[in-house]
Protein backbone atom coordinates (compact mmCIF):
# COMPACT_ATOMS: atom_id res chain seq x y z
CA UNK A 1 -0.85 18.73 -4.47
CA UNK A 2 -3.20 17.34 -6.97
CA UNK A 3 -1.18 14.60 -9.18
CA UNK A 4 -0.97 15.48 -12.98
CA UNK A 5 -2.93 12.21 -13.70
CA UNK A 6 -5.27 10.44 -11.87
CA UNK A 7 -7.18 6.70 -12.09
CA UNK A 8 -10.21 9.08 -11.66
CA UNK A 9 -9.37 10.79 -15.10
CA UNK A 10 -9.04 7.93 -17.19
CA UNK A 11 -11.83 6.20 -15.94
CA UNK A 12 -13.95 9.55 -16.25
CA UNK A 13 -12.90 9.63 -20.19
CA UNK A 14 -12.89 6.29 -20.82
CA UNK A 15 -14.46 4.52 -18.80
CA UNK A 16 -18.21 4.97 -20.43
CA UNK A 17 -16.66 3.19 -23.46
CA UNK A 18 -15.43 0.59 -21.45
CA UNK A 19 -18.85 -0.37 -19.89
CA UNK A 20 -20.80 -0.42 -23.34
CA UNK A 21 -18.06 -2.35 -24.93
CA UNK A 22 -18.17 -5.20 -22.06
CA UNK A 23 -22.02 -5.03 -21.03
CA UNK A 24 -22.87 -7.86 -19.42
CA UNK A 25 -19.34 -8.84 -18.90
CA UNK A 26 -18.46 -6.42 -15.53
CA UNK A 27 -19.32 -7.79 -11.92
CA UNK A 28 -21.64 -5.39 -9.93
CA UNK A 29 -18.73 -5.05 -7.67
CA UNK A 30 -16.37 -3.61 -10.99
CA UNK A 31 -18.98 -1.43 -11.69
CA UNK A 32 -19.64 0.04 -8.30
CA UNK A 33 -16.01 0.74 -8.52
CA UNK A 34 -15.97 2.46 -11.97
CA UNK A 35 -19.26 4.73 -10.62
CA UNK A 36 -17.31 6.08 -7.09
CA UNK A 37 -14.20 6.27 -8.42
CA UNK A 38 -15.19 8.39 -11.56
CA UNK A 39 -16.86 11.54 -9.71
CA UNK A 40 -14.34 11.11 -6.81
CA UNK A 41 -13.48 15.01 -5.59
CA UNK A 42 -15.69 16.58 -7.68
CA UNK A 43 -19.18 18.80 -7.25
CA UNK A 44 -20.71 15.90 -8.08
CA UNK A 45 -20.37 14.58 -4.53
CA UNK A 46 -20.70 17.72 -2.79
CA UNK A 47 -17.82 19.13 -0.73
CA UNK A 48 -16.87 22.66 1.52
CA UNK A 49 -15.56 25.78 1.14
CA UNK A 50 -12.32 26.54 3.96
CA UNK A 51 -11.40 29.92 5.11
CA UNK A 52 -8.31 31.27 6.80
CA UNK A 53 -8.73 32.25 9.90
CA UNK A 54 -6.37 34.70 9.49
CA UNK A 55 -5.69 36.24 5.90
CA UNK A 56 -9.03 35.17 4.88
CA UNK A 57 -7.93 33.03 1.85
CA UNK A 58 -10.59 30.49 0.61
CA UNK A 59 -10.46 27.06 -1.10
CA UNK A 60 -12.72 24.40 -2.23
CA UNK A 61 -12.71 20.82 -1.07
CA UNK A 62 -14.68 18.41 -2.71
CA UNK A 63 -15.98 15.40 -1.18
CA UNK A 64 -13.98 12.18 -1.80
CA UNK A 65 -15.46 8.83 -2.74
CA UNK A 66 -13.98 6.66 0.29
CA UNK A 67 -13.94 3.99 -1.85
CA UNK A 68 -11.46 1.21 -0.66
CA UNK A 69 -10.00 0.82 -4.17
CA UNK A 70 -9.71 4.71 -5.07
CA UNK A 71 -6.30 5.55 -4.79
CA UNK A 72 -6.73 9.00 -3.92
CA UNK A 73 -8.80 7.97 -0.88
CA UNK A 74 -6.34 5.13 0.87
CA UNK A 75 -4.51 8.24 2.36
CA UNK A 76 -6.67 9.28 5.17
CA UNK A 77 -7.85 5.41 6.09
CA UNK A 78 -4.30 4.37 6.21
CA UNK A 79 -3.44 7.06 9.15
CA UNK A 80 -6.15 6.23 10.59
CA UNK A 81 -5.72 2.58 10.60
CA UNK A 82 -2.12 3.15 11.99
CA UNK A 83 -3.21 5.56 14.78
CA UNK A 84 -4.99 2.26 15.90
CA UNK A 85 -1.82 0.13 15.14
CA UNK A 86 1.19 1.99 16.81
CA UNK A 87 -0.02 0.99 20.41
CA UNK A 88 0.25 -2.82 19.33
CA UNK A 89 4.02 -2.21 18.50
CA UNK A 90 6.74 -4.13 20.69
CA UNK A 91 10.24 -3.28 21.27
CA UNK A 92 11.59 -6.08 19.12
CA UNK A 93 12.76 -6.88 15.37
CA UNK A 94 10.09 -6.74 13.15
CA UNK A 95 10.17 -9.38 9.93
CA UNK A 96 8.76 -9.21 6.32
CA UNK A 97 7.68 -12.77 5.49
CA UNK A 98 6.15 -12.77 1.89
CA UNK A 99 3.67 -15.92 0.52
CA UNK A 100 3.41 -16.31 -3.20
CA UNK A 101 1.04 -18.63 -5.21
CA UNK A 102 2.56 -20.38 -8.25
CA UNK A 103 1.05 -19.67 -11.48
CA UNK A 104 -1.05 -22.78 -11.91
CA UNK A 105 -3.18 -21.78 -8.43
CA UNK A 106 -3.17 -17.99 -9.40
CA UNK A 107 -5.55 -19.01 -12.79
CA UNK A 108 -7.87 -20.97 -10.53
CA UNK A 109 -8.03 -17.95 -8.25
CA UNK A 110 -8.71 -15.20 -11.06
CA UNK A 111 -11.82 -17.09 -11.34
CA UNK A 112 -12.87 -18.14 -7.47
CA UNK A 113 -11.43 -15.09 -5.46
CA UNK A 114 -13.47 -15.20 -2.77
CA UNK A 115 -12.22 -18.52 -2.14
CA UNK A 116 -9.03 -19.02 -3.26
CA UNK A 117 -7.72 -15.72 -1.59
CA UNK A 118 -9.36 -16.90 1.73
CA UNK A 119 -7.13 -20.16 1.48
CA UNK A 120 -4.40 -17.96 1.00
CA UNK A 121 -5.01 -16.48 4.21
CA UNK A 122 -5.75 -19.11 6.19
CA UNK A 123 -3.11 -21.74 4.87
CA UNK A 124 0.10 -18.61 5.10
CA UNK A 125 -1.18 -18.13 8.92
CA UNK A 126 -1.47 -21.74 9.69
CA UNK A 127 2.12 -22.57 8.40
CA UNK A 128 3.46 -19.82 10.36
CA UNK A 129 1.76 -20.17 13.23
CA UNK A 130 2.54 -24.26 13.36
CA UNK A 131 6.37 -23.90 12.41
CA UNK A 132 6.72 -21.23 15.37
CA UNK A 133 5.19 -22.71 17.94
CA UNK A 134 7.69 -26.22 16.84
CA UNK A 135 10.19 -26.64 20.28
CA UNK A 136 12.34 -27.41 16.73
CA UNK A 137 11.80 -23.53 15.85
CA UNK A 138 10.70 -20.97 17.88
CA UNK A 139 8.38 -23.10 20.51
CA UNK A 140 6.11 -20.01 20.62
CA UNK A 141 2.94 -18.14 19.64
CA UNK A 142 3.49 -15.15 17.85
CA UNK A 143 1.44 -12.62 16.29
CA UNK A 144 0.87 -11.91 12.86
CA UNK A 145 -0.70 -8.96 10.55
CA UNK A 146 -1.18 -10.32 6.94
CA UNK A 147 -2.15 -8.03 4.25
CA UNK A 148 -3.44 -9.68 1.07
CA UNK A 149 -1.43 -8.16 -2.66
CA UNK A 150 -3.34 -9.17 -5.60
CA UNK A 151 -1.35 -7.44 -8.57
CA UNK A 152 2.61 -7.41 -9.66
CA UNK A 153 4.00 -3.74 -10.69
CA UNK A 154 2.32 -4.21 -14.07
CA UNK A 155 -0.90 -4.88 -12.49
CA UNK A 156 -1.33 -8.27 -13.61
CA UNK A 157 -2.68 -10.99 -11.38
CA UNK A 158 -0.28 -11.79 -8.68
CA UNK A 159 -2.27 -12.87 -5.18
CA UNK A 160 0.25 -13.04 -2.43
CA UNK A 161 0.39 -12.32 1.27
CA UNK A 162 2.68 -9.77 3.27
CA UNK A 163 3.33 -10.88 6.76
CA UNK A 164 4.68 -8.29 9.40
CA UNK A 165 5.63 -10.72 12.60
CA UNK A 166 7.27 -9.51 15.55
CA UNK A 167 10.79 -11.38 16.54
CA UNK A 168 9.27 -13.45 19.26
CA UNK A 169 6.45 -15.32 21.18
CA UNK A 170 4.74 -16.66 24.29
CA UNK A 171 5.89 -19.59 25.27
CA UNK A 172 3.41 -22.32 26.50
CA UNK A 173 4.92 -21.61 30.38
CA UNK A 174 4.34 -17.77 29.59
CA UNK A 175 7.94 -16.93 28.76
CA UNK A 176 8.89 -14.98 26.26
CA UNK A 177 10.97 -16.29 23.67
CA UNK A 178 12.84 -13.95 21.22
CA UNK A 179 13.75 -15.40 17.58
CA UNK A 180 17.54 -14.96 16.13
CA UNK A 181 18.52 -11.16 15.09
CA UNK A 182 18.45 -12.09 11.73
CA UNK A 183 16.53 -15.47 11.25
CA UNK A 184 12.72 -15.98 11.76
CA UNK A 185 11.79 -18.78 10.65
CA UNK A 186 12.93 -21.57 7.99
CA UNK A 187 11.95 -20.90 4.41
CA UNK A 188 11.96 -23.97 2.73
CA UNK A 189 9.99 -25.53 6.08
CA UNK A 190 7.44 -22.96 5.65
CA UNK A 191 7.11 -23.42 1.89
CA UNK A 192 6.51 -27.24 2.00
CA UNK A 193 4.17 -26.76 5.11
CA UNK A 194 2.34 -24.21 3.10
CA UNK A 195 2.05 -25.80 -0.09
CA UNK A 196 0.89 -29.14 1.84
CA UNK A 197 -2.19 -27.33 3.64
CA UNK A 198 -3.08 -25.24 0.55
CA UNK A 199 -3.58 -28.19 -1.82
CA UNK A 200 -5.29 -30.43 0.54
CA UNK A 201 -8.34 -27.67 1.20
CA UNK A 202 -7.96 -26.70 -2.28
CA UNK A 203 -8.92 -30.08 -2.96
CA UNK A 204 -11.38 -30.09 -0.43
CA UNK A 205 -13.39 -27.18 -2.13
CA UNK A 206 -12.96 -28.62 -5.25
CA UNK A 207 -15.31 -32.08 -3.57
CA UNK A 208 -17.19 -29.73 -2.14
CA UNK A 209 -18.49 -28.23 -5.30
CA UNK A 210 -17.26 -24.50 -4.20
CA UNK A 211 -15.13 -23.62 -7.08
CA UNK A 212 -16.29 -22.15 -10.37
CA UNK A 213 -14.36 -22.69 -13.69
CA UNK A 214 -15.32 -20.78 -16.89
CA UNK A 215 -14.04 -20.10 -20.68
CA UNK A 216 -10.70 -22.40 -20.92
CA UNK A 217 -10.96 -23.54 -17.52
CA UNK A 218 -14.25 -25.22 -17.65
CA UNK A 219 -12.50 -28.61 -17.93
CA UNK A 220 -11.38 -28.13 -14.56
CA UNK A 221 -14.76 -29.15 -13.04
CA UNK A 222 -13.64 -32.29 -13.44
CA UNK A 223 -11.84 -34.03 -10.11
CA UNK A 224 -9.27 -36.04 -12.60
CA UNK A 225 -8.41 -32.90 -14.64
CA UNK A 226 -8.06 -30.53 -11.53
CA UNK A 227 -5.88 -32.79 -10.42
CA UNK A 228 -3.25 -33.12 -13.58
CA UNK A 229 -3.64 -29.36 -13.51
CA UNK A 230 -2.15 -29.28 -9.54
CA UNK A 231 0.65 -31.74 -10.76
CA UNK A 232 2.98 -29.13 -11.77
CA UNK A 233 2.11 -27.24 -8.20
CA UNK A 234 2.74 -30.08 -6.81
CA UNK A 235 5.99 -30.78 -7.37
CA UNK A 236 7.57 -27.10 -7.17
CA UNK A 237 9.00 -25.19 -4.51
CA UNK A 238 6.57 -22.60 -3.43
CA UNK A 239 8.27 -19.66 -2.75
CA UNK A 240 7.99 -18.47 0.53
CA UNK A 241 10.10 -14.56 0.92
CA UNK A 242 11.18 -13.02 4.48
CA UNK A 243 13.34 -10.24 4.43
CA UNK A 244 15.77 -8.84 7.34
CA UNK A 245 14.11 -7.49 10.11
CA UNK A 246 13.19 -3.76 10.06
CA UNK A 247 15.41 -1.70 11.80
CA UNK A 248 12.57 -0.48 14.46
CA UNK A 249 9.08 0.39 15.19
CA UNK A 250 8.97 3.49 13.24
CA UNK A 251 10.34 1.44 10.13
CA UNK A 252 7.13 -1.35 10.47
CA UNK A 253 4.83 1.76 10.63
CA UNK A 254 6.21 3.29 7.33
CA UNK A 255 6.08 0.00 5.93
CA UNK A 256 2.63 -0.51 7.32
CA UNK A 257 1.53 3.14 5.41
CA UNK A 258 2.62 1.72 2.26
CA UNK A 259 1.26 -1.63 2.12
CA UNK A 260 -2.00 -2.21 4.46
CA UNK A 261 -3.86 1.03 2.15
CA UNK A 262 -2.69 0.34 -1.42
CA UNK A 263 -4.37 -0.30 -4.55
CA UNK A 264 -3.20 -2.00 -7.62
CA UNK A 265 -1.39 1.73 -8.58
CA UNK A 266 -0.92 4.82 -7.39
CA UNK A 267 -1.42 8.00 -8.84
CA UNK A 268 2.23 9.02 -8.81
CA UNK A 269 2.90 6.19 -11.15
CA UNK A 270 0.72 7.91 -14.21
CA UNK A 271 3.03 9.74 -16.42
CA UNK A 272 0.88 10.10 -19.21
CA UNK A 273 -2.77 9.22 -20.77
CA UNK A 274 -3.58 10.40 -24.33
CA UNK A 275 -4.21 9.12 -27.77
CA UNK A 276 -2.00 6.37 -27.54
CA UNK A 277 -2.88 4.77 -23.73
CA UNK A 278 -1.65 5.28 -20.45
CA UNK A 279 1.72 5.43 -19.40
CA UNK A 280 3.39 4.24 -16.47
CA UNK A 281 6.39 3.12 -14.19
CA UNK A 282 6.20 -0.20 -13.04
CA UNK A 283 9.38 -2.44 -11.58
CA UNK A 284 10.95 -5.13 -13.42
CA UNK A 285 11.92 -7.41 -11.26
CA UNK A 286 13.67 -9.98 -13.56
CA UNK A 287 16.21 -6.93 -13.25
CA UNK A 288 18.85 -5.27 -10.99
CA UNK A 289 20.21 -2.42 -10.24
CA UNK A 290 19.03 1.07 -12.38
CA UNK A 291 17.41 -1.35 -15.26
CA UNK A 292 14.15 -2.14 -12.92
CA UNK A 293 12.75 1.02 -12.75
CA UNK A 294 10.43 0.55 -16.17
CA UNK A 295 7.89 2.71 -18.22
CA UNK A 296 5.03 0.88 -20.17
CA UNK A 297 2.55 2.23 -22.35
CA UNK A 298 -1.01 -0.07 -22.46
CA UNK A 299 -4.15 1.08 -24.03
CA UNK A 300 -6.72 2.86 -21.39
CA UNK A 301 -9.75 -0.13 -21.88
CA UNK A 302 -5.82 -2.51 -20.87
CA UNK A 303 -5.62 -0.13 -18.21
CA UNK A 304 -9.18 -0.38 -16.80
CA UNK A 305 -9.65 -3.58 -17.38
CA UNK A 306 -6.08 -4.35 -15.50
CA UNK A 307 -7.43 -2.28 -12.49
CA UNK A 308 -10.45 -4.01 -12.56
CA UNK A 309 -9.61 -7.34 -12.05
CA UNK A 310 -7.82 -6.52 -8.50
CA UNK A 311 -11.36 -5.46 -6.85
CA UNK A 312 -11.95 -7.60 -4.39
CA UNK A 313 -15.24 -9.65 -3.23
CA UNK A 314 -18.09 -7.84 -1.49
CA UNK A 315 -17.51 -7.75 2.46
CA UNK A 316 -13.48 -9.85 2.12
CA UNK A 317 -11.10 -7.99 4.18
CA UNK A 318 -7.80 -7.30 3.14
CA UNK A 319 -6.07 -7.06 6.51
CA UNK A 320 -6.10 -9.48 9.14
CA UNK A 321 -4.48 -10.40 12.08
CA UNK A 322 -3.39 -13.65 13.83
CA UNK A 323 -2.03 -15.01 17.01
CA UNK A 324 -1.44 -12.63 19.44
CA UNK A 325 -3.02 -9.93 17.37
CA UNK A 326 -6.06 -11.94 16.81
CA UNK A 327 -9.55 -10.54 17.77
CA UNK A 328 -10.48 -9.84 21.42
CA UNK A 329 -7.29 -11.62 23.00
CA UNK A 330 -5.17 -8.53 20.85
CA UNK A 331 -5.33 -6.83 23.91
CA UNK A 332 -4.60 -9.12 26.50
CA UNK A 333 -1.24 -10.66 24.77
CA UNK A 334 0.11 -7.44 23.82
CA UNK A 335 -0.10 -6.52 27.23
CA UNK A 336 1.46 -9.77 28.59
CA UNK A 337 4.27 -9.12 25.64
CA UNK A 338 4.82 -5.87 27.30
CA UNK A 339 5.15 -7.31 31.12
CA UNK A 340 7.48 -10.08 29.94
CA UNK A 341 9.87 -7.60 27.87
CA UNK A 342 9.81 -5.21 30.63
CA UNK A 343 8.12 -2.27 29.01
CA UNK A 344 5.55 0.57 29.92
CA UNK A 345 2.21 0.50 28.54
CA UNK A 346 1.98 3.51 25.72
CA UNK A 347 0.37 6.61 27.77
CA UNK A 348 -3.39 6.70 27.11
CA UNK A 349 -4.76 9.59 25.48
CA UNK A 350 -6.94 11.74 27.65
CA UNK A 351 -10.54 11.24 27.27
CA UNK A 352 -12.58 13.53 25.42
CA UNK A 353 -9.18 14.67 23.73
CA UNK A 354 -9.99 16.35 19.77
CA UNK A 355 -8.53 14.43 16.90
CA UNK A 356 -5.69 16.67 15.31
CA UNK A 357 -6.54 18.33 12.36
CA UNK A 358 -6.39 17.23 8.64
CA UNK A 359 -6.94 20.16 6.87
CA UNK A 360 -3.65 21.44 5.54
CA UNK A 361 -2.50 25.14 6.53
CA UNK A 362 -3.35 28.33 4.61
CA UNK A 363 -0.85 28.14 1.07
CA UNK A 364 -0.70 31.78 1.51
CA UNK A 365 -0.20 32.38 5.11
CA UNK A 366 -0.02 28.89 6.91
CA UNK A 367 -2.87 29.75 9.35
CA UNK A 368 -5.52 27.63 9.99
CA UNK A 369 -8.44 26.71 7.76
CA UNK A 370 -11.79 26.56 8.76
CA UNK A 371 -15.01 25.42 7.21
CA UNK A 372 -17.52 28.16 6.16
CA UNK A 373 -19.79 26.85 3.70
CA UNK A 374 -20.94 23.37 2.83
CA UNK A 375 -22.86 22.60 -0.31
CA UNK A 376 -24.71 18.90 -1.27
CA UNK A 377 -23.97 16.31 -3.98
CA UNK A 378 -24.74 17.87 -7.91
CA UNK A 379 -24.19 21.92 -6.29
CA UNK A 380 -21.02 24.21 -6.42
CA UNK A 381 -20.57 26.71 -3.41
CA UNK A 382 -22.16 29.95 -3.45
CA UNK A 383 -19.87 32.87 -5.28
CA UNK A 384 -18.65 35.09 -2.41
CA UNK A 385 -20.53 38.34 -2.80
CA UNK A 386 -19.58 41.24 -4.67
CA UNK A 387 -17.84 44.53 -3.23
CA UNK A 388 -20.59 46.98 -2.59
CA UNK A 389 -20.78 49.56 -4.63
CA UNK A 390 -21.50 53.14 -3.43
CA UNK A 391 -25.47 54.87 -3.73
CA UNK A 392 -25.01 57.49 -6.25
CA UNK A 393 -27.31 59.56 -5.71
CA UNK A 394 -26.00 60.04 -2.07
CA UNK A 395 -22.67 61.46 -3.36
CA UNK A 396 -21.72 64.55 -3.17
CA UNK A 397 -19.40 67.04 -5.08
CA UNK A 398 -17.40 68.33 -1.91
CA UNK A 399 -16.55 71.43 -4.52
């Protein structure tokens, strides 16, 4: 069912204002955004008319935007994307590991993403890769799926990685080694690691001449004030999260459906958008219990320009994997995984097998819907024609 409000609404009402009032201000990446979000599901991309194949009802889909930051079009990409997943799953605990960057590295990042959430990728994977495979540790290679979070609740900037790693790794003599039931990895290890890589090749770009600083941050182009800027980073704890260990397979896959596909907010969290903004539900997290669960009202141009800020660079990819997931050696490892825990390979499908269907069922009936009309981009389908009437002039009185 089609939610109340949508991102697609407010941009569609508000969003020509926003562009005129910050010409010359957007990225061509925002604006790209902004011009396949807006008509998203609408005749102006086209669509298909479904039938019932057996009480005849009819609907009307429109065509979606498949946009990677549309909320309404995450759905279908994350099943998808999971489909692909599940046969990667082992029969093992499953942890949450969480990388944050402090504030001080999160302002040099609104301004280099590309870059700076690259690091962020490569210096989280590094630190858990090196602490695992430490005899001190784990003394193995594990595998890794990282998704990359740029937003808090509020949808301010808030660049962090989410980690899914399995409870265990190959060992260098091709054991397999299984972590604690409740204990991955060391935190404050992994913090100090991480913090240690990530400042040394941030400084490294910075030499390099890769990083960009502009408005308050120009200053920062110089190597003596980046560095008092990194002082404070310097000497915090950066907080590195995991949670307990899902409690199964089928729990990482729901977790997987809500985090690989997401966008800096979800349609369900609109309540309202009129005269005075947009209002949502966000999560406090300075707060426990019943008191987290918030509702803020921001002005729609806030709104946008809050939404806008999370698109990411041309071509960066949001999901990656590591270790024993990584690249064309996925296949082999998971494999090997399986022979050393002692498990069947997950039954391949049979070949030239049809994808199940997405359509949902018939509202009236719950019969099966099938396409009988397409129409192009701009064009609504054609009205279904009208009951014939009868000849008059072949009618006859039967008196």
């Amino acid at each position: 069912m089609r939610a109340t409000i949508e991102v697609a609404d407010i941009f569609r009402a508000a969003g020509p204002g926003y562009r005129l009032a910050h010409a010359g201000h957007l990225s061509l990446g925002q604006l790209k955004v902004m011009s396949a979000i807006e008509p998203c599901r609408t005749a102006a991309l086209g669509g298909h008319v479904e039938a019932c194949t057996d009480c005849g009802h009819q609907r009307i889909a429109y065509n979606s935007c498949r946009n990677r930051h549309c909320p309404r079009c995450q759905g279908a990409a994350a099943r998808a994307w999971l489909e692909a997943q599940e046969a990667n799953l082992l029969p093992v605990g499953y942890f949450h590991v969480v990388f944050t960057l402090p504030a001080e590295i999160a302002d040099i990042a609104f301004q280099n993403k590309a870059q700076i959430y690259d690091l962020l990728f490569k210096a989280a994977s590094q630190t858990m890769l090196t602490i695992a495979a430490d005899p001190r540790h784990l003394g193995a290679r594990i595998g890794i799926t990282a998704v990359l979070h740029t937003w808090g609740s509020a949808m301010t900037h808030h660049p962090h990685i989410h980690m899914i790693v399995p409870g265990g790794g190959i060992a260098p003599d091709g054991r397999w080694i299984s972590s604690r039931p409740a204990f991955l990895l060391p935190v404050r290890v992994l913090g100090t690691l991480f913090r240690r890589l990530f400042l040394t090749r941030l400084l490294e770009l910075h030499d390099a001449g890769r990083l960009a600083f502009f408005g308050r941050m120009a200053g920062l182009s110089d190597r003596r004030a980046f560095q008092r800027h990194l002082a404070p980073a310097r000497r915090k704890r950066w907080v590195v999260y995991a949670k307990p260990p899902f409690a199964g397979p089928e729990a990482v896959l729901a977790y997987l459906s809500r985090y690989t596909h997401r966008v800096a907010i979800s349609n369900s969290r609109l309540i309202a958008f009129d005269q005075t903004g947009v209002t949502f539900r966000y999560k406090d997290y300075r707060r426990g219990g019943a008191d987290r669960q918030q509702v803020m009202t921001i002005a729609a141009n806030e709104f946008i320009r809050r939404f806008l800020i999370h698109i990411l660079p041309r071509g960066f990819h949001r999901i990656r994997h590591y270790g024993l997931l990584a690249g064309s050696a996925r296949k082999d490892c998971i494999a090997q995984a399986r022979a050393l825990l002692a498990v069947a390979p997950p039954p391949e499908e049979p070949p030239g097998e049809e994808p199940a269907d997405q359509r949902p069922p018939c509202p009236c009936c719950g019969g099966t819907m099938v396409i009988i009309e397409t129409f192009a981009r701009g064009c609504r389908p054609r009205a279904p024609p009208a009951a014939r009437q009868p000849n008059r002039e072949t009618i006859h009185d039967p008196a």
